[in-house]
PDB file of N, CA and C in Angstrom:
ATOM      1  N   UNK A   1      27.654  -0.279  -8.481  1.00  0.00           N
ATOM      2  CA  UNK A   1      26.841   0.755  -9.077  1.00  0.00           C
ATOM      3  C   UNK A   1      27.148   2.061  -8.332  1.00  0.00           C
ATOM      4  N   UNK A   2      27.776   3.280  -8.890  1.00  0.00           N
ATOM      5  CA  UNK A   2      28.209   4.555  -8.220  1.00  0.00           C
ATOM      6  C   UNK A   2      27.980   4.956  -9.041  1.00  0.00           C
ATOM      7  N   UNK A   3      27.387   4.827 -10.207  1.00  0.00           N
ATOM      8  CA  UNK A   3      26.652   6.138 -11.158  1.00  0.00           C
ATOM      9  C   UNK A   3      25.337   5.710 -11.357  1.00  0.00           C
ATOM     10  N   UNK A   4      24.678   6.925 -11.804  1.00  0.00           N
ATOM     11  CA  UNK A   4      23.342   7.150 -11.324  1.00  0.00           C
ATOM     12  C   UNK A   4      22.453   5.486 -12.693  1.00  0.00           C
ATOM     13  N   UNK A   5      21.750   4.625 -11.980  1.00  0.00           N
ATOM     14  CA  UNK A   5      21.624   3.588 -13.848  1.00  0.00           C
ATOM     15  C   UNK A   5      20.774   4.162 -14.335  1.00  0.00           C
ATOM     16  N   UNK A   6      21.518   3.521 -15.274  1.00  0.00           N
ATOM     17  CA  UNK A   6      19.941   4.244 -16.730  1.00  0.00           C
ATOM     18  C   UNK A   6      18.624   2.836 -16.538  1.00  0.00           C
ATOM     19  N   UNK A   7      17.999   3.688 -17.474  1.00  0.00           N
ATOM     20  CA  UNK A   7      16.555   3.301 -17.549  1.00  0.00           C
ATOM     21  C   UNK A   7      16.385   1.420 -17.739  1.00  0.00           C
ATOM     22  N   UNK A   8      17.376   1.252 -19.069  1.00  0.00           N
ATOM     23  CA  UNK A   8      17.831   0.038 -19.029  1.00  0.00           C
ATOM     24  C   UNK A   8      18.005  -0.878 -18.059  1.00  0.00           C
ATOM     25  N   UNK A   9      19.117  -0.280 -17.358  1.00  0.00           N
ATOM     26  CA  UNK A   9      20.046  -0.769 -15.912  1.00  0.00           C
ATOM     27  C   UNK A   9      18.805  -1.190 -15.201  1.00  0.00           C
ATOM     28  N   UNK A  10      17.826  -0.212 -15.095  1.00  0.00           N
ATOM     29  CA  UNK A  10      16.777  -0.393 -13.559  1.00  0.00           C
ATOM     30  C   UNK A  10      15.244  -1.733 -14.186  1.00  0.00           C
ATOM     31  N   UNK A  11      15.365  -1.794 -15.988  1.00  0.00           N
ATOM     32  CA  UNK A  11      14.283  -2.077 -16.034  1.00  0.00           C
ATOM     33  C   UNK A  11      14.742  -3.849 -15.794  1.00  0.00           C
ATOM     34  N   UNK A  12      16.035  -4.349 -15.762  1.00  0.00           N
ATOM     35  CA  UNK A  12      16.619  -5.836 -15.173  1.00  0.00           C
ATOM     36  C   UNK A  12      16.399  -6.035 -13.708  1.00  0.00           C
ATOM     37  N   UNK A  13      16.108  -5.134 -12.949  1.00  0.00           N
ATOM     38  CA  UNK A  13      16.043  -5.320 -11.479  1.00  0.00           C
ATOM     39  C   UNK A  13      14.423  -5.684 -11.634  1.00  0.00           C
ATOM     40  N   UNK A  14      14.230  -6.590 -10.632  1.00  0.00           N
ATOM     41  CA  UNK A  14      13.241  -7.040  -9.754  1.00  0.00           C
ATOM     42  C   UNK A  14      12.923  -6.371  -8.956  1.00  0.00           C
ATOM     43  N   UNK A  15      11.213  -6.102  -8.438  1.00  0.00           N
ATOM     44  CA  UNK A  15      10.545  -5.570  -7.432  1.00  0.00           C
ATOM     45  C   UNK A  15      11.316  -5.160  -6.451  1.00  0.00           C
ATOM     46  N   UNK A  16      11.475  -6.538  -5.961  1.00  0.00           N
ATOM     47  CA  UNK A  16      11.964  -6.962  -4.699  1.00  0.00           C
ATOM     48  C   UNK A  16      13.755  -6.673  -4.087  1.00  0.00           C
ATOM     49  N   UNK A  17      14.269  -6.785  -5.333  1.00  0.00           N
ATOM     50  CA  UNK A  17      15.328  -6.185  -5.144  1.00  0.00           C
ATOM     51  C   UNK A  17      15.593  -4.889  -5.178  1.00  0.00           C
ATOM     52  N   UNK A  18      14.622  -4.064  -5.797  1.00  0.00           N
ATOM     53  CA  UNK A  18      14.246  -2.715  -6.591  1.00  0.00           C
ATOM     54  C   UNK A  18      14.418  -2.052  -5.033  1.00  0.00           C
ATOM     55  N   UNK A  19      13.488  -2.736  -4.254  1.00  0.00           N
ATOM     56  CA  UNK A  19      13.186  -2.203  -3.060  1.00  0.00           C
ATOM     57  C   UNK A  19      14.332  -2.434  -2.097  1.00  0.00           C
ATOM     58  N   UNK A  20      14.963  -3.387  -1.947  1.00  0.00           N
ATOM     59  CA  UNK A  20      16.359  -3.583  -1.303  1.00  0.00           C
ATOM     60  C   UNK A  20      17.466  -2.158  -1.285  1.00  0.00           C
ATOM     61  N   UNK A  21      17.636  -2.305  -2.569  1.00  0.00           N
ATOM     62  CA  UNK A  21      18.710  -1.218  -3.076  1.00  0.00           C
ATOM     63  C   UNK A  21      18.316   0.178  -2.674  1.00  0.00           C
ATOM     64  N   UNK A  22      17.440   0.178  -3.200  1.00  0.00           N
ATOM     65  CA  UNK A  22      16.863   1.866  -2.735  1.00  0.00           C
ATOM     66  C   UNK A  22      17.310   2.250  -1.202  1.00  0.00           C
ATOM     67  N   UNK A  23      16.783   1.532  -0.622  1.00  0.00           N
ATOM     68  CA  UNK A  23      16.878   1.623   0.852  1.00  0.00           C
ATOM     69  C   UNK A  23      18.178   1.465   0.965  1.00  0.00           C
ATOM     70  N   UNK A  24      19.261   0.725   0.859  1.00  0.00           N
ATOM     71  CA  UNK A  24      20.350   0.399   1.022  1.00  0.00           C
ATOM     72  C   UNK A  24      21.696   2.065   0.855  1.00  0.00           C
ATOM     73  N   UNK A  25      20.938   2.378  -0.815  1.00  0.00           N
ATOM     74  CA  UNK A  25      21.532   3.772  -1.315  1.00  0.00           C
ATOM     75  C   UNK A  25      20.454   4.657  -0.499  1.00  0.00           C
ATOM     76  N   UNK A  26      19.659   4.747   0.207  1.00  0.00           N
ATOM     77  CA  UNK A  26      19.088   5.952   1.094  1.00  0.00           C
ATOM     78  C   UNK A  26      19.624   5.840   2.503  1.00  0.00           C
ATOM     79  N   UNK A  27      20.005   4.875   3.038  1.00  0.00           N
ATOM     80  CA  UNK A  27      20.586   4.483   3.930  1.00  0.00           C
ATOM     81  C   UNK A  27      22.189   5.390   3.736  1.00  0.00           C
ATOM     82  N   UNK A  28      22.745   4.880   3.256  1.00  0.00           N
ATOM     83  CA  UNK A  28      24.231   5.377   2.668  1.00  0.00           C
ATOM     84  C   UNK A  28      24.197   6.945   2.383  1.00  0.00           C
ATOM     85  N   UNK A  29      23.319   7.236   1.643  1.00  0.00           N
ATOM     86  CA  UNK A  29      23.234   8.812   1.358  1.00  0.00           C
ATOM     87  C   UNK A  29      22.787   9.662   2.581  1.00  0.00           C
ATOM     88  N   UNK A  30      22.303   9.115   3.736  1.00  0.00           N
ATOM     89  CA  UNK A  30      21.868   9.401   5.167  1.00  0.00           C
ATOM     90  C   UNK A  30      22.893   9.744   5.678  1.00  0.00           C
ATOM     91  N   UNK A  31      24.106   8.702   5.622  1.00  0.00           N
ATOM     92  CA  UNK A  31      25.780   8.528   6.359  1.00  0.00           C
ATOM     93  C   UNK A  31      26.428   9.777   5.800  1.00  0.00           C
ATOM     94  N   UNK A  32      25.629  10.896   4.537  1.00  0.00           N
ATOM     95  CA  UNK A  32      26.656  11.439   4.254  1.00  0.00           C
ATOM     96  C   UNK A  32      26.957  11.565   2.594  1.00  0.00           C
ATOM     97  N   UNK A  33      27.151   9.895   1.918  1.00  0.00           N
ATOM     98  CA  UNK A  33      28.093   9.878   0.781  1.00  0.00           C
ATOM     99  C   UNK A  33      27.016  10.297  -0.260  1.00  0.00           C
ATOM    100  N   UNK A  34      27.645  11.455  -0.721  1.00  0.00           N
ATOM    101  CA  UNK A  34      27.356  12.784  -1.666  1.00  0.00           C
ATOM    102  C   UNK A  34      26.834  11.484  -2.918  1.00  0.00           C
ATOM    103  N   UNK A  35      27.526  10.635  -3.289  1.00  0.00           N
ATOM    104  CA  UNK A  35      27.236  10.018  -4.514  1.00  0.00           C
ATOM    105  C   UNK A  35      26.406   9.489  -4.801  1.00  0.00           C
ATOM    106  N   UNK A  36      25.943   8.669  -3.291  1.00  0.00           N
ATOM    107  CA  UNK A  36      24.908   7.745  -3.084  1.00  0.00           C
ATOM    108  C   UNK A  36      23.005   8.299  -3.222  1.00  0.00           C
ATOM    109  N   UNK A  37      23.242   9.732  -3.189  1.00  0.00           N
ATOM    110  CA  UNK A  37      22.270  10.486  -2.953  1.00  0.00           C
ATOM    111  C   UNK A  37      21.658  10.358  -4.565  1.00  0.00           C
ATOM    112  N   UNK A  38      22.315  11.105  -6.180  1.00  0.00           N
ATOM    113  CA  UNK A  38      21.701  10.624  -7.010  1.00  0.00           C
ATOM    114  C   UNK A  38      21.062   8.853  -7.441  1.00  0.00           C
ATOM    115  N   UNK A  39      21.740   8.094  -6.855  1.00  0.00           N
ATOM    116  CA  UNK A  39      21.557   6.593  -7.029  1.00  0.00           C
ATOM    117  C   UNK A  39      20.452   6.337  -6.350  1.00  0.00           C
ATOM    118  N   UNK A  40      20.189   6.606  -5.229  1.00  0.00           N
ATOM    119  CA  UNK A  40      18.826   6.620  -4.506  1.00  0.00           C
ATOM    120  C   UNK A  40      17.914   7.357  -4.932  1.00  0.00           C
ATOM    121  N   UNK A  41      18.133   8.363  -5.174  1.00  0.00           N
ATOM    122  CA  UNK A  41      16.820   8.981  -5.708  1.00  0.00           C
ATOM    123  C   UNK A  41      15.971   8.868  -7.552  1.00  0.00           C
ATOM    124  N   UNK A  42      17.075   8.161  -8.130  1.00  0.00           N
ATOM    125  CA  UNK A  42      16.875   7.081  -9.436  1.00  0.00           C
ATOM    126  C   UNK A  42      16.247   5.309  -8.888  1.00  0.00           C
ATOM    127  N   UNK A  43      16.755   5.032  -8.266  1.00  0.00           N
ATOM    128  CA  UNK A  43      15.890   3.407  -7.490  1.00  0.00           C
ATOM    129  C   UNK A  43      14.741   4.038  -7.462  1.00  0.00           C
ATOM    130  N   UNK A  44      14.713   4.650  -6.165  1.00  0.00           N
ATOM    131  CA  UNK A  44      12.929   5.344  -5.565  1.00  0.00           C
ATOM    132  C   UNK A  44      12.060   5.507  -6.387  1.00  0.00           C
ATOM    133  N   UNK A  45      12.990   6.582  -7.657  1.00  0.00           N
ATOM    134  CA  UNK A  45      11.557   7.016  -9.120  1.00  0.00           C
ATOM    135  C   UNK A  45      11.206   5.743  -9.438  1.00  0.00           C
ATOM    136  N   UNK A  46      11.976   4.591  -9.329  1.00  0.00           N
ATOM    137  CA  UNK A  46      11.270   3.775 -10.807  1.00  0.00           C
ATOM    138  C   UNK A  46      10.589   2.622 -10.047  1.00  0.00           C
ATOM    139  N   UNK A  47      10.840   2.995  -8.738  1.00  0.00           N
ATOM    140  CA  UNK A  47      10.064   2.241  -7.562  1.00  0.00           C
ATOM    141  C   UNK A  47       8.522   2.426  -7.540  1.00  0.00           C
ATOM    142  N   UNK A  48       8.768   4.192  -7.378  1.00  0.00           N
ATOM    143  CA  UNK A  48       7.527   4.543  -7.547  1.00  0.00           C
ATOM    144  C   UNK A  48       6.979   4.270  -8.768  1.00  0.00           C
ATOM    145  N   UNK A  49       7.334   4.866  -9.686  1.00  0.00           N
ATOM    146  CA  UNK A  49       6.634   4.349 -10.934  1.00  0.00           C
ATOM    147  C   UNK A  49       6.306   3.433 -11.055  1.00  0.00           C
ATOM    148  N   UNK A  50       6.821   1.985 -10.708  1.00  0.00           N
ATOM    149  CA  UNK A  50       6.047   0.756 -10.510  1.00  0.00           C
ATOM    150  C   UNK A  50       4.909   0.271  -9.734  1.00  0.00           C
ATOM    151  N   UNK A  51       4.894   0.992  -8.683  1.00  0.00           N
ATOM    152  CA  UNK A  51       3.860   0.929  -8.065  1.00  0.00           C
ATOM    153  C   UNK A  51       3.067   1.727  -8.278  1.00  0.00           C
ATOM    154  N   UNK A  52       2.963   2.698  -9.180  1.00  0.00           N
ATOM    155  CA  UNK A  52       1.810   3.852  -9.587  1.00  0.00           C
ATOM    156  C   UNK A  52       1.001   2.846 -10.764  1.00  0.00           C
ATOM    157  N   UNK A  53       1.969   2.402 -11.960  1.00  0.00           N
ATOM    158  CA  UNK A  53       1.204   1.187 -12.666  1.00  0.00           C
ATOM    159  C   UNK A  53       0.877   0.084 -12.333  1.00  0.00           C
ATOM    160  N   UNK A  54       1.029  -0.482 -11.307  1.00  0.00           N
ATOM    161  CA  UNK A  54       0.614  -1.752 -10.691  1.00  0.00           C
ATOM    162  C   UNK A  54      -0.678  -0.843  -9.942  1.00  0.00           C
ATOM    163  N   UNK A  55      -1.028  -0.362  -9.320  1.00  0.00           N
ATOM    164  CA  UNK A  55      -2.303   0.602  -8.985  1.00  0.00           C
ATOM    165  C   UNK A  55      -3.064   0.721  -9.794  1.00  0.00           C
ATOM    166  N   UNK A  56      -2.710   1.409 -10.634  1.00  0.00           N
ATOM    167  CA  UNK A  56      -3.704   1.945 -12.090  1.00  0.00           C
ATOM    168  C   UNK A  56      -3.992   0.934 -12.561  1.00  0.00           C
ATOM    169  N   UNK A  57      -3.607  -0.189 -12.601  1.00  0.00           N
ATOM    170  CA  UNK A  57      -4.122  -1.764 -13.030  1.00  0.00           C
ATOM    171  C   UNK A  57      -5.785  -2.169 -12.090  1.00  0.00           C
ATOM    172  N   UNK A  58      -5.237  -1.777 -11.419  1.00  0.00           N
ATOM    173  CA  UNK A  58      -6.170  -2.186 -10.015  1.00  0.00           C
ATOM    174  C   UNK A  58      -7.927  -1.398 -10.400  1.00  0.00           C
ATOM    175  N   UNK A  59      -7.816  -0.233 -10.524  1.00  0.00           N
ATOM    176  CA  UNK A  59      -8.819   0.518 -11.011  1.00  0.00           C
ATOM    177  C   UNK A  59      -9.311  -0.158 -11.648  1.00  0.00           C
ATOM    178  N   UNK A  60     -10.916   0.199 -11.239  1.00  0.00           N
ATOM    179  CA  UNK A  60     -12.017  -0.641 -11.671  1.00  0.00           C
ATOM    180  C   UNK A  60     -12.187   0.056 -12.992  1.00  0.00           C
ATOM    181  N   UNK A  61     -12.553  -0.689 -14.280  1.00  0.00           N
ATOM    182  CA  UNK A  61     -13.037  -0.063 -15.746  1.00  0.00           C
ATOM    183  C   UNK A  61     -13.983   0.591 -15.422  1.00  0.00           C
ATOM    184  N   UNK A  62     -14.833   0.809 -15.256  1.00  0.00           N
ATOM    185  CA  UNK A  62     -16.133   1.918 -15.372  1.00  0.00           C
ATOM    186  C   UNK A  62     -15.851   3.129 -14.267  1.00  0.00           C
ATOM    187  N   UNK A  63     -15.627   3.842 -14.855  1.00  0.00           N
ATOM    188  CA  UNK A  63     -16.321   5.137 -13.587  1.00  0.00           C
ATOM    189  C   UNK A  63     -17.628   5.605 -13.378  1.00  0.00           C
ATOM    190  N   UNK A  64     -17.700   5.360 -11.906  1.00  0.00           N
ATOM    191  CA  UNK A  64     -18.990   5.843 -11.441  1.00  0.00           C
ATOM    192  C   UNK A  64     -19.746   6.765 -12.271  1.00  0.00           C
ATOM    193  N   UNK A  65     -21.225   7.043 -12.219  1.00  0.00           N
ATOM    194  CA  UNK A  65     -21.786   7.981 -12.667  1.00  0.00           C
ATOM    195  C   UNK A  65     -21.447   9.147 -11.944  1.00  0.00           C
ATOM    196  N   UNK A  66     -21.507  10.341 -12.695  1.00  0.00           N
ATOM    197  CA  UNK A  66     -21.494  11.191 -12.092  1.00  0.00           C
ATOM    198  C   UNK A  66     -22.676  11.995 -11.398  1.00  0.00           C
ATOM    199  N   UNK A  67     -22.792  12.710 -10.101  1.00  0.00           N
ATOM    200  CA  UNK A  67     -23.668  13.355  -9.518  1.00  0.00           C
ATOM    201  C   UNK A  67     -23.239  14.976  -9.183  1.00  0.00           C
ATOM    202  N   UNK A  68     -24.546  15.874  -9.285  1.00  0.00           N
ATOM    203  CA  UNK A  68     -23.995  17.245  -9.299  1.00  0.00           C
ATOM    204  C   UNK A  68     -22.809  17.560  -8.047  1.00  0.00           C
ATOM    205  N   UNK A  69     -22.211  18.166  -7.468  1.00  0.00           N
ATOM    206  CA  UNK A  69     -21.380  18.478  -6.594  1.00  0.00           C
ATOM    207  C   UNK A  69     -22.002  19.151  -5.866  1.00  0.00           C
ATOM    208  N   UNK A  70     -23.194  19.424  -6.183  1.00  0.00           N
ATOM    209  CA  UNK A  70     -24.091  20.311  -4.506  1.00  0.00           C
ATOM    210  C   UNK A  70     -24.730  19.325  -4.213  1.00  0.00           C
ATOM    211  N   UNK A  71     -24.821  17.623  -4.115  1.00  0.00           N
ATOM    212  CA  UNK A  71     -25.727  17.010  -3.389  1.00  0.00           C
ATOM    213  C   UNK A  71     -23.860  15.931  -3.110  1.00  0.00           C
ATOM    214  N   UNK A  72     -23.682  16.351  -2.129  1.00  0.00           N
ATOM    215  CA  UNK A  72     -22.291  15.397  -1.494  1.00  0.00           C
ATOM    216  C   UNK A  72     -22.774  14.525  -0.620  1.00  0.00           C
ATOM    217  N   UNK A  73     -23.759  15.309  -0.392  1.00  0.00           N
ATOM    218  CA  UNK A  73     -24.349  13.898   1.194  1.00  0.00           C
ATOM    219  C   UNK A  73     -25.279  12.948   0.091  1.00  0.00           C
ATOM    220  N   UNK A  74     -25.378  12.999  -0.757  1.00  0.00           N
ATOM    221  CA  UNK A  74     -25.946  11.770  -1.924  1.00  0.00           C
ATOM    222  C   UNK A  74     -25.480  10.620  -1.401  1.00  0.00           C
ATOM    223  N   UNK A  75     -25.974   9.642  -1.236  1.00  0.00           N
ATOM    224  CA  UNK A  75     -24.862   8.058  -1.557  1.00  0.00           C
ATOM    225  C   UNK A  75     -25.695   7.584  -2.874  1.00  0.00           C
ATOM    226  N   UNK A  76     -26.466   7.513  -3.386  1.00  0.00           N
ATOM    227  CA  UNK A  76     -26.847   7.304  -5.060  1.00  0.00           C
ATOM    228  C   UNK A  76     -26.398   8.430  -5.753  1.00  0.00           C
ATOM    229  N   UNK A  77     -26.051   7.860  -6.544  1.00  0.00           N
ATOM    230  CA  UNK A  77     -26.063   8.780  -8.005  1.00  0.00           C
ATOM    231  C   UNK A  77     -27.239   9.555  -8.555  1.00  0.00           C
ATOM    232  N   UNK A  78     -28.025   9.363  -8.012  1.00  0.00           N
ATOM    233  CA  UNK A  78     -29.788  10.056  -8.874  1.00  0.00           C
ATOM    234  C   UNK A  78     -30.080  10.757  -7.588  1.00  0.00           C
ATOM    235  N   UNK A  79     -29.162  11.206  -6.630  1.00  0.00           N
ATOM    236  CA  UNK A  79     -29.775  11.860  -5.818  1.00  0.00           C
ATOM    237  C   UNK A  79     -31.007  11.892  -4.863  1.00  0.00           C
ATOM    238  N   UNK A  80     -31.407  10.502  -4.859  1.00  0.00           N
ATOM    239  CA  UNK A  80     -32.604  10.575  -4.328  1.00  0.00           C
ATOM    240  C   UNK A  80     -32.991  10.292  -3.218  1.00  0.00           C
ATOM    241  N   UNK A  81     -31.394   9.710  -2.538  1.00  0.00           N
ATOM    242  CA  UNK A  81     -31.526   9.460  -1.011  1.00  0.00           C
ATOM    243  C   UNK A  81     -32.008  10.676   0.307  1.00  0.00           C
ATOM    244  N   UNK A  82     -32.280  10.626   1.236  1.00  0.00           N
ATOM    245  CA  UNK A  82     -32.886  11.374   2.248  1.00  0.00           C
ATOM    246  C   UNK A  82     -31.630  11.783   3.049  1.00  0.00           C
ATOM    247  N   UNK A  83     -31.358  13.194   2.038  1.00  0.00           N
ATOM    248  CA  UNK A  83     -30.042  14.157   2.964  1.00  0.00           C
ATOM    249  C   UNK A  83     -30.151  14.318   3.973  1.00  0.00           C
ATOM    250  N   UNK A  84     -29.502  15.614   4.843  1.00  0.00           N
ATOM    251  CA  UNK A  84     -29.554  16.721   5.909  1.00  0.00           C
ATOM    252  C   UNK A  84     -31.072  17.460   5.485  1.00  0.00           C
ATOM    253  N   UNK A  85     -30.582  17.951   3.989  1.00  0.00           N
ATOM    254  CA  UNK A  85     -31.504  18.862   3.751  1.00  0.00           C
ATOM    255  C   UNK A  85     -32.574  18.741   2.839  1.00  0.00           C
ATOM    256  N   UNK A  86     -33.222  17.291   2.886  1.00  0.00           N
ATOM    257  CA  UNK A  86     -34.032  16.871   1.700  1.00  0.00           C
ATOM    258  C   UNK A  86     -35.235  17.294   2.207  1.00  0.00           C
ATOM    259  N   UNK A  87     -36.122  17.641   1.531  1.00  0.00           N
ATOM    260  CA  UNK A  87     -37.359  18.572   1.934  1.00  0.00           C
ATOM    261  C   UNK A  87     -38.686  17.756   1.603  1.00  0.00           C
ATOM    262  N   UNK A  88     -38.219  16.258   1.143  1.00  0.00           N
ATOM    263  CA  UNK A  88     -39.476  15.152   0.796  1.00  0.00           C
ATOM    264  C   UNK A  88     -39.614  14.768   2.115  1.00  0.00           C
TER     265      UNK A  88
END
């Protein structure tokens, strides 16, 4: 592999190998070789990208309620815990 793979090329690689190579072509592009530099930095994207959707999986379905942004020292949502500056 000395040209940069296409989308195809990278979506047959495995995690695990995903992660091999990268390092291998960042390693090499470190030493210098001008070529190795686009090839590594195509592994890495789709590295990352895999691990950005394997994350976003992870996220819990519901989002929290929301609370105004002037009560930060809140830990409830209804605001009703005993701040810095709660005056009850």
């Amino acid at each position: 592999m000395t040209a940069v793979p296409t989308p195809s090329q990278l979506a047959q690689i495995d995690d695990e190998q995903l992660a091999h190579l990268a390092m291998s072509w960042r390693t090499r592009a470190g030493y210098g070789d001008r070529d190795a530099f686009g090839v590594a930095h195509a592994l890495e994207v789709e590295r990352r990208r895999r691990l950005r959707q394997s994350q976003l999986q992870q996220l819990p379905a519901e989002p929290m309620a929301p609370r105004p942004w002037w009560k930060f020292w809140s830990t409830s949502p209804s605001g009703s815990s005993d701040g810095p500056m709660s005056t009850t």
